[in-house]
N, C-alpha and C. Protein backbone atom coordinates (compact mmCIF):
# COMPACT_ATOMS: atom_id res chain seq x y z
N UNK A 1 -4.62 0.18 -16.70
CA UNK A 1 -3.46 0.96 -16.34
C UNK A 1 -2.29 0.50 -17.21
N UNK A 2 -1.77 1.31 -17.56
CA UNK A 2 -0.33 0.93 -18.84
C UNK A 2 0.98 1.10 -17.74
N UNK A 3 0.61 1.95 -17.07
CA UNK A 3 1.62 1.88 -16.19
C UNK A 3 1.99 1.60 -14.84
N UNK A 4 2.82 1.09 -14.91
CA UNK A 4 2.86 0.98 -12.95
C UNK A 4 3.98 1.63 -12.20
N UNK A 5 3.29 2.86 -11.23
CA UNK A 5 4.45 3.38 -10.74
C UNK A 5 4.34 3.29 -9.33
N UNK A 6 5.57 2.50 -8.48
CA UNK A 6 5.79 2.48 -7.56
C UNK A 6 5.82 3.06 -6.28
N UNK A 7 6.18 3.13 -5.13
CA UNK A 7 6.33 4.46 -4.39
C UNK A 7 7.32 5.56 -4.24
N UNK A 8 6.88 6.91 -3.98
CA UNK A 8 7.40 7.88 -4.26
C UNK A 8 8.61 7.59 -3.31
N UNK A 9 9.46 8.06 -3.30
CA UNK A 9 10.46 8.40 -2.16
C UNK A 9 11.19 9.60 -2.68
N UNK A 10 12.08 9.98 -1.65
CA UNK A 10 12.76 11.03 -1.55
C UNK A 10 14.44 10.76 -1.06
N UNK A 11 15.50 11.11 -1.63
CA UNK A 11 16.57 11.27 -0.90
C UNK A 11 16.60 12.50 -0.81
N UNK A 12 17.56 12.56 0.27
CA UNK A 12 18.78 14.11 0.58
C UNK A 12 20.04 13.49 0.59
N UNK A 13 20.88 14.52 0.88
CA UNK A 13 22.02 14.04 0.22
C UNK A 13 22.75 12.83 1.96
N UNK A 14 21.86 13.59 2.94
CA UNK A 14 22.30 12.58 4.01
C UNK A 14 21.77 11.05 4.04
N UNK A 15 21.70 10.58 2.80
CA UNK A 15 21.13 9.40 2.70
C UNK A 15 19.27 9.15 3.11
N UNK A 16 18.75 9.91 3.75
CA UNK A 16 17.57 9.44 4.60
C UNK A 16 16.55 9.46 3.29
N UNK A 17 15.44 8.33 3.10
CA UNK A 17 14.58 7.78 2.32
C UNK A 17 13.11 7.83 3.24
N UNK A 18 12.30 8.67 2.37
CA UNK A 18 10.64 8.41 2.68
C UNK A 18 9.88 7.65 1.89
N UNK A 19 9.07 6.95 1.87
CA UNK A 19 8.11 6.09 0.74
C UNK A 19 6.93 6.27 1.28
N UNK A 20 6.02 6.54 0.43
CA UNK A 20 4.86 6.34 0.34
C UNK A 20 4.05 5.19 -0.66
N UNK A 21 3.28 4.37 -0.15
CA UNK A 21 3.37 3.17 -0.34
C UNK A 21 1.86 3.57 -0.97
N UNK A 22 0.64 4.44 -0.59
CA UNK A 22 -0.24 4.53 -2.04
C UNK A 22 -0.41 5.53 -2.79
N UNK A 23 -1.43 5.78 -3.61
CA UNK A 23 -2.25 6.69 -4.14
C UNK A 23 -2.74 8.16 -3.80
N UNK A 24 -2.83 8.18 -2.56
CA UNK A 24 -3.57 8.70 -1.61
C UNK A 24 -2.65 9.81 -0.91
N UNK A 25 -2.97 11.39 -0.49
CA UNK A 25 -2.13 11.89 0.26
C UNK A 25 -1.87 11.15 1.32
N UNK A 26 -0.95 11.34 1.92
CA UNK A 26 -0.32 10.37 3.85
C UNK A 26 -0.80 11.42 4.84
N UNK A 27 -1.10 10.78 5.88
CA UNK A 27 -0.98 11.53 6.91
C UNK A 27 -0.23 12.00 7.45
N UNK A 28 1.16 11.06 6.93
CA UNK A 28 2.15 11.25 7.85
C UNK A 28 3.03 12.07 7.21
N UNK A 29 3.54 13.41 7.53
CA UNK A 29 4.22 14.68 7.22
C UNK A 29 5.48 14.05 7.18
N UNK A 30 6.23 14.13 6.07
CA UNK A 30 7.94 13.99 6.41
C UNK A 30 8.70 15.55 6.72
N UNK A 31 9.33 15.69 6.83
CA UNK A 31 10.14 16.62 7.91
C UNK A 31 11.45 16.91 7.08
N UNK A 32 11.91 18.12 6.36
CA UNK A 32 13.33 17.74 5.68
C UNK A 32 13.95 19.46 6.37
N UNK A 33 14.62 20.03 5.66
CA UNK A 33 15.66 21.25 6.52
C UNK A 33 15.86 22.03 5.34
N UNK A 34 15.37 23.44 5.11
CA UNK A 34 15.10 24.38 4.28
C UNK A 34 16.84 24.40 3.77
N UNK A 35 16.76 24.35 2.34
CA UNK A 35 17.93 24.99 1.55
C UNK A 35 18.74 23.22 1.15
N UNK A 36 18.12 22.52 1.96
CA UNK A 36 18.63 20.75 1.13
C UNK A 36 17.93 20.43 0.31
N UNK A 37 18.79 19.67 -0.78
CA UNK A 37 17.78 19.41 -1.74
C UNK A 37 17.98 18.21 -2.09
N UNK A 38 16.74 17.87 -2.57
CA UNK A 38 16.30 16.10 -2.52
C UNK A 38 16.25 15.55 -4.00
N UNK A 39 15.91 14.66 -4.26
CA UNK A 39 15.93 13.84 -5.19
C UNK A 39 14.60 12.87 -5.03
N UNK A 40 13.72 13.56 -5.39
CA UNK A 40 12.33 13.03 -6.14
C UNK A 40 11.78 12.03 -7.09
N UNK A 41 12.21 10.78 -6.59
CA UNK A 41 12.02 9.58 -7.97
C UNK A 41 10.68 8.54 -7.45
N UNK A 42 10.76 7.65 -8.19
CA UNK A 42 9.79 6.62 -8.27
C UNK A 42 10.12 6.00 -9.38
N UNK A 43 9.68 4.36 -9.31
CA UNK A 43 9.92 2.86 -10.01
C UNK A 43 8.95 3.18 -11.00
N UNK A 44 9.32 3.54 -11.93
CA UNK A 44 8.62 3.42 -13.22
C UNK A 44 8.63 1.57 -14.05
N UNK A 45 7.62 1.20 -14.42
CA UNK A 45 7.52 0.30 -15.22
C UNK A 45 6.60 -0.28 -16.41
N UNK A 46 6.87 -0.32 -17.69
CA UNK A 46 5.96 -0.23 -18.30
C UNK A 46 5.46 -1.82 -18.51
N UNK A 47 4.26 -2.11 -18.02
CA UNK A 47 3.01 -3.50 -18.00
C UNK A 47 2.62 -4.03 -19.50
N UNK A 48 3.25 -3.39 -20.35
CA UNK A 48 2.62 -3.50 -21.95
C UNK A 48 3.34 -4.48 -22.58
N UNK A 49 3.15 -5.00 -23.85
CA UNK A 49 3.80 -5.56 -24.47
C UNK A 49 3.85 -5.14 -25.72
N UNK A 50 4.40 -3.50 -25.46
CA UNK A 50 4.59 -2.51 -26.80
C UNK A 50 5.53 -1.35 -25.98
N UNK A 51 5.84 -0.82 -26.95
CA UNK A 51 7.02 0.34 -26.67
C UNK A 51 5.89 1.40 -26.51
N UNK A 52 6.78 2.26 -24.91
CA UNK A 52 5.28 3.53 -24.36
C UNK A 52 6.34 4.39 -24.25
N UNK A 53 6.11 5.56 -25.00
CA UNK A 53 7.10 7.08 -24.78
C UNK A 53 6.07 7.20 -23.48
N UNK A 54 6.94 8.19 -22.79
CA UNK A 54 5.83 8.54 -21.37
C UNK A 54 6.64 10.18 -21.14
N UNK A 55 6.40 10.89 -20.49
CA UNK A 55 6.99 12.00 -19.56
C UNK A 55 6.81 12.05 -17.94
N UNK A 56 7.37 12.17 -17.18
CA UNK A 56 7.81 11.75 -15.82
C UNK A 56 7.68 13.12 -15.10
N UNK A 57 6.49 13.54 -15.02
CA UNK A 57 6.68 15.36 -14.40
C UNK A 57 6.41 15.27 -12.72
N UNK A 58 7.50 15.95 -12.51
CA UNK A 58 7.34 16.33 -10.58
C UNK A 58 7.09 17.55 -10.34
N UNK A 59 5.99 18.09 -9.56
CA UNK A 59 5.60 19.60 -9.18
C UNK A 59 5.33 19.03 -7.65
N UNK A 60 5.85 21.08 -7.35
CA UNK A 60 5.68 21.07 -5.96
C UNK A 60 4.98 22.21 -5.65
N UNK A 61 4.22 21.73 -4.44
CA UNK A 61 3.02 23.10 -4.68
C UNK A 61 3.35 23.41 -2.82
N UNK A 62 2.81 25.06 -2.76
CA UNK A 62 2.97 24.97 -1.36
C UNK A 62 1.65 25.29 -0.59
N UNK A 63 1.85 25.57 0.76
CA UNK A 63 0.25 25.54 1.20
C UNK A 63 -0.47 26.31 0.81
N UNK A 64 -0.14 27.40 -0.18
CA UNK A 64 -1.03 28.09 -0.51
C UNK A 64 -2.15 27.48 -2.05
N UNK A 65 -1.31 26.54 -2.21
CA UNK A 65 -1.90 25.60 -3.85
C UNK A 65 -0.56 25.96 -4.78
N UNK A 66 -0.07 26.80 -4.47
CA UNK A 66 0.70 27.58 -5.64
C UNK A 66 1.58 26.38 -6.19
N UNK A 67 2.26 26.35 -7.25
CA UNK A 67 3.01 25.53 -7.88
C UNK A 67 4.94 26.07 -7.62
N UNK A 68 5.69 25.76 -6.99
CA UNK A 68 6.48 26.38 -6.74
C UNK A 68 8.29 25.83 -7.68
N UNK A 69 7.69 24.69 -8.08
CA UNK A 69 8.31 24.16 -8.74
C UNK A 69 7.81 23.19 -9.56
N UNK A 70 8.17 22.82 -11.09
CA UNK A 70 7.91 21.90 -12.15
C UNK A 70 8.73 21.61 -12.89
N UNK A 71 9.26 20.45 -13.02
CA UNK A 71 10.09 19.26 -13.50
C UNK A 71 9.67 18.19 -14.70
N UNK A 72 10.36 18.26 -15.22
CA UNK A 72 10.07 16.52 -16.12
C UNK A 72 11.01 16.47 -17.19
N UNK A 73 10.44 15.38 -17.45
CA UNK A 73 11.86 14.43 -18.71
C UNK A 73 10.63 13.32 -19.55
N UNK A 74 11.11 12.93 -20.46
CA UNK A 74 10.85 12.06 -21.43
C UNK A 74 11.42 11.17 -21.68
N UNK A 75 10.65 10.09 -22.07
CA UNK A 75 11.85 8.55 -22.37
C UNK A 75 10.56 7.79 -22.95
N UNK A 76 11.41 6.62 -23.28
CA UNK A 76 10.21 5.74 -23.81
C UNK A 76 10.69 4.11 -23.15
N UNK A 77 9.58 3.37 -23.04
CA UNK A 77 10.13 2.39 -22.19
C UNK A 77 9.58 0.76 -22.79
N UNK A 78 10.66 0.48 -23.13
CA UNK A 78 10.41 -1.10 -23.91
C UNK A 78 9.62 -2.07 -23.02
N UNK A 79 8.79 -3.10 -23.67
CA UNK A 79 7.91 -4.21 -22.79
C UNK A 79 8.72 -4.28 -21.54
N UNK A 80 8.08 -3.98 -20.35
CA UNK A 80 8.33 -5.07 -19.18
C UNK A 80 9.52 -4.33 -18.72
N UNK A 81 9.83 -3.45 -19.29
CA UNK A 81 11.05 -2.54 -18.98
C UNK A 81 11.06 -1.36 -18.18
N UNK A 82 11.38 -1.21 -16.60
CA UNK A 82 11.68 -0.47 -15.36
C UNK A 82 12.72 0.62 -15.46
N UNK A 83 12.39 1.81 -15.14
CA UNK A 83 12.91 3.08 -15.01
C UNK A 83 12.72 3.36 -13.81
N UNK A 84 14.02 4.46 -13.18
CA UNK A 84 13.31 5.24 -12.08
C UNK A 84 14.36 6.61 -11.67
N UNK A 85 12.87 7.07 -12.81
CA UNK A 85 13.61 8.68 -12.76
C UNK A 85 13.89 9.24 -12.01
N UNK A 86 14.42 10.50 -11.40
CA UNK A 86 14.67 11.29 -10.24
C UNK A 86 14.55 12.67 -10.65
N UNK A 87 14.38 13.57 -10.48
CA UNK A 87 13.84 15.38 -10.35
C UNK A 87 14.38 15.55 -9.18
N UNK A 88 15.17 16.68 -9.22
CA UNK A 88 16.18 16.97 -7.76
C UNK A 88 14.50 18.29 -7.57
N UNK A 89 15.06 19.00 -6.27
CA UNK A 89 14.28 20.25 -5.57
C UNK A 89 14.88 20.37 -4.29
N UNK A 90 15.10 21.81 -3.96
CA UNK A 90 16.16 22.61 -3.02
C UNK A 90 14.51 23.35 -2.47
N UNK A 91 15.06 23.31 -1.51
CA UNK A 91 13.32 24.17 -0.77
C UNK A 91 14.20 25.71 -0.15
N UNK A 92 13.62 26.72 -0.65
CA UNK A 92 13.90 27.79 -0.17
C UNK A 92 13.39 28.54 0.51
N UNK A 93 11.99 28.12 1.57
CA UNK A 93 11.36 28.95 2.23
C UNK A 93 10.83 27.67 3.15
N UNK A 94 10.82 27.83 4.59
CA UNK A 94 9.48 27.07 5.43
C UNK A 94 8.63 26.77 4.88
N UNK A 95 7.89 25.85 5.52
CA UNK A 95 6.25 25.82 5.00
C UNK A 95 6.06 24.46 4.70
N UNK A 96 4.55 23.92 4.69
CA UNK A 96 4.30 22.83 3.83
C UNK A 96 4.35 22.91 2.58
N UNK A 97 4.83 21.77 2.15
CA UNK A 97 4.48 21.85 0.48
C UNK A 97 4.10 19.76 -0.13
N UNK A 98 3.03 19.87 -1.11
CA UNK A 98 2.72 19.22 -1.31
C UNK A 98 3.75 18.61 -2.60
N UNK A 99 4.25 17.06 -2.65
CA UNK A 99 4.83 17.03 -3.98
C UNK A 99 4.19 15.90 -4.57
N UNK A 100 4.12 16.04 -6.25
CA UNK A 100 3.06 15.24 -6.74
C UNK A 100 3.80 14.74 -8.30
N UNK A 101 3.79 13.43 -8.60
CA UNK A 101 4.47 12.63 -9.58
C UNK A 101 3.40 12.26 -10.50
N UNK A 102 3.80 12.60 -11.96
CA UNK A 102 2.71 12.04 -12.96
C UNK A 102 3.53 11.49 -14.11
N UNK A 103 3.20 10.34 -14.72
CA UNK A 103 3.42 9.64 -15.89
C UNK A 103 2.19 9.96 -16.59
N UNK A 104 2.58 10.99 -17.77
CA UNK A 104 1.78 10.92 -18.48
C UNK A 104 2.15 10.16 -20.11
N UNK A 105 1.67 10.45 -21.46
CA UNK A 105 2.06 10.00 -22.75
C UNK A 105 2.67 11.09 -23.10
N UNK A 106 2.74 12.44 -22.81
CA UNK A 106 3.60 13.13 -23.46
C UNK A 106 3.17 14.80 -22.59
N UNK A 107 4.35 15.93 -22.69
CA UNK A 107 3.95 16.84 -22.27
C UNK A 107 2.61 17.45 -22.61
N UNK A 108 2.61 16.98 -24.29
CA UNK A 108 1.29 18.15 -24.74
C UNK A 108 0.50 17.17 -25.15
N UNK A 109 0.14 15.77 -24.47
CA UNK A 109 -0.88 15.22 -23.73
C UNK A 109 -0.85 14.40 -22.47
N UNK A 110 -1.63 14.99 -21.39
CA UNK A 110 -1.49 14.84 -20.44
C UNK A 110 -2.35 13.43 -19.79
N UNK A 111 -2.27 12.53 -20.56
CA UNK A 111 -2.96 11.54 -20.80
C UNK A 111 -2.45 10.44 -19.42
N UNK A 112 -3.52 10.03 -18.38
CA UNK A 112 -1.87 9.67 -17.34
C UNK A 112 -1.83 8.41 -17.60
N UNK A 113 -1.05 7.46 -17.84
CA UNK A 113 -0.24 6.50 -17.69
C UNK A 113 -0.61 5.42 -16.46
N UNK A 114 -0.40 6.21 -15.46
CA UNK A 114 -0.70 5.86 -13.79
C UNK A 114 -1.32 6.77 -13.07
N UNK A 115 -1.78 6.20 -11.99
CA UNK A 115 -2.33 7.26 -10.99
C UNK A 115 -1.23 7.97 -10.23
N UNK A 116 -1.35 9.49 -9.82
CA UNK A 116 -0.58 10.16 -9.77
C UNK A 116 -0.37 9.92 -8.11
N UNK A 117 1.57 10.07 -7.88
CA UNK A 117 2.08 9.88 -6.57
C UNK A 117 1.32 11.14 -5.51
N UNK A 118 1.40 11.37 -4.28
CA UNK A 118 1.29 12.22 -3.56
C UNK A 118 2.33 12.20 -2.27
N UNK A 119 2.82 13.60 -1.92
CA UNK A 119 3.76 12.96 -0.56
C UNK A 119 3.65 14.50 0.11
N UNK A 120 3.36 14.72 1.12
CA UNK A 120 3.29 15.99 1.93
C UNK A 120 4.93 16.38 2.89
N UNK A 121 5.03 17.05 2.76
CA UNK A 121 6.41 17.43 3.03
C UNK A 121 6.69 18.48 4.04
N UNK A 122 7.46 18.91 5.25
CA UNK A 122 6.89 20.06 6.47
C UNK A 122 8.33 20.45 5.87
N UNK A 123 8.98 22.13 5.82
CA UNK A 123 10.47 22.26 5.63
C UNK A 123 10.71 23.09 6.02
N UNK A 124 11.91 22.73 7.56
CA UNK A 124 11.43 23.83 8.64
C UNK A 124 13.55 24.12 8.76
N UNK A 125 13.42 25.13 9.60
CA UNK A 125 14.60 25.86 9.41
C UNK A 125 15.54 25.31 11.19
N UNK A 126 16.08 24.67 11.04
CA UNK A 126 17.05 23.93 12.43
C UNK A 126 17.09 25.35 13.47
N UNK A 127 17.49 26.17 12.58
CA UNK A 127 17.81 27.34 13.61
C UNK A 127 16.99 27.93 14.32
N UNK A 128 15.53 27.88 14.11
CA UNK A 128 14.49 28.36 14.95
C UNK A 128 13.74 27.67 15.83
């Protein structure tokens, strides 16, 4: 593994933080309020003792599989040297949606870096 990426979390702007601590989808559904939008990061760090360009892509898919949103950025990260990007997302409809973090080597290779985050998400409307 070249890379090591930490756990996913999430802000909103009311401060509140979720982590997911593996690999693995959670069981446990976090809960956020349709039309807030969050801030999607994770502890990037590169384990090498060489300079790694990487790309940092966040997609969000909803229960249907669909992809409803896709994000990313590029950087490159010196020995031993920690990043931790963020990808905002505003949810505009109910529903589950799955969100999923990848370090890869570059957009147009999707080569991953790390094993990819997972975090399940419920986004339900206060008023109903």
């Amino acid at each position: 593994m070249k890379f090591l990426i930490l756990p996913l979390i999430l802000f909103s702007a009311s401060g509140l933080a979720f982590a997911e601590t593996d690999n693995s989808p959670s069981s446990d559904i976090r809960t956020l309020i349709v039309g807030n939008q969050i801030m999607i990061t994770a502890d990037v760090t590169n384990s090498q003792n060489t300079q790694q360009p990487f790309v940092y892509l966040t997609q969000v898919k909803n229960a249907d599989n669909t992809v409803v949103s896709l994000s990313w950025l590029t950087g490159s990260l010196s020995p031993r040297q920690s990043f931790s990007p963020a990808q905002s997302w505003t949810s505009t409809e109910t529903g589950l949606y799955t969100i999923e973090v990848f370090v890869w080597k570059s957009i147009d290779n999707p080569e991953a870096l790390s094993a990819p985050l997972l975090m399940t998400v419920n986004v339900v409307d206060p008023k109903t």
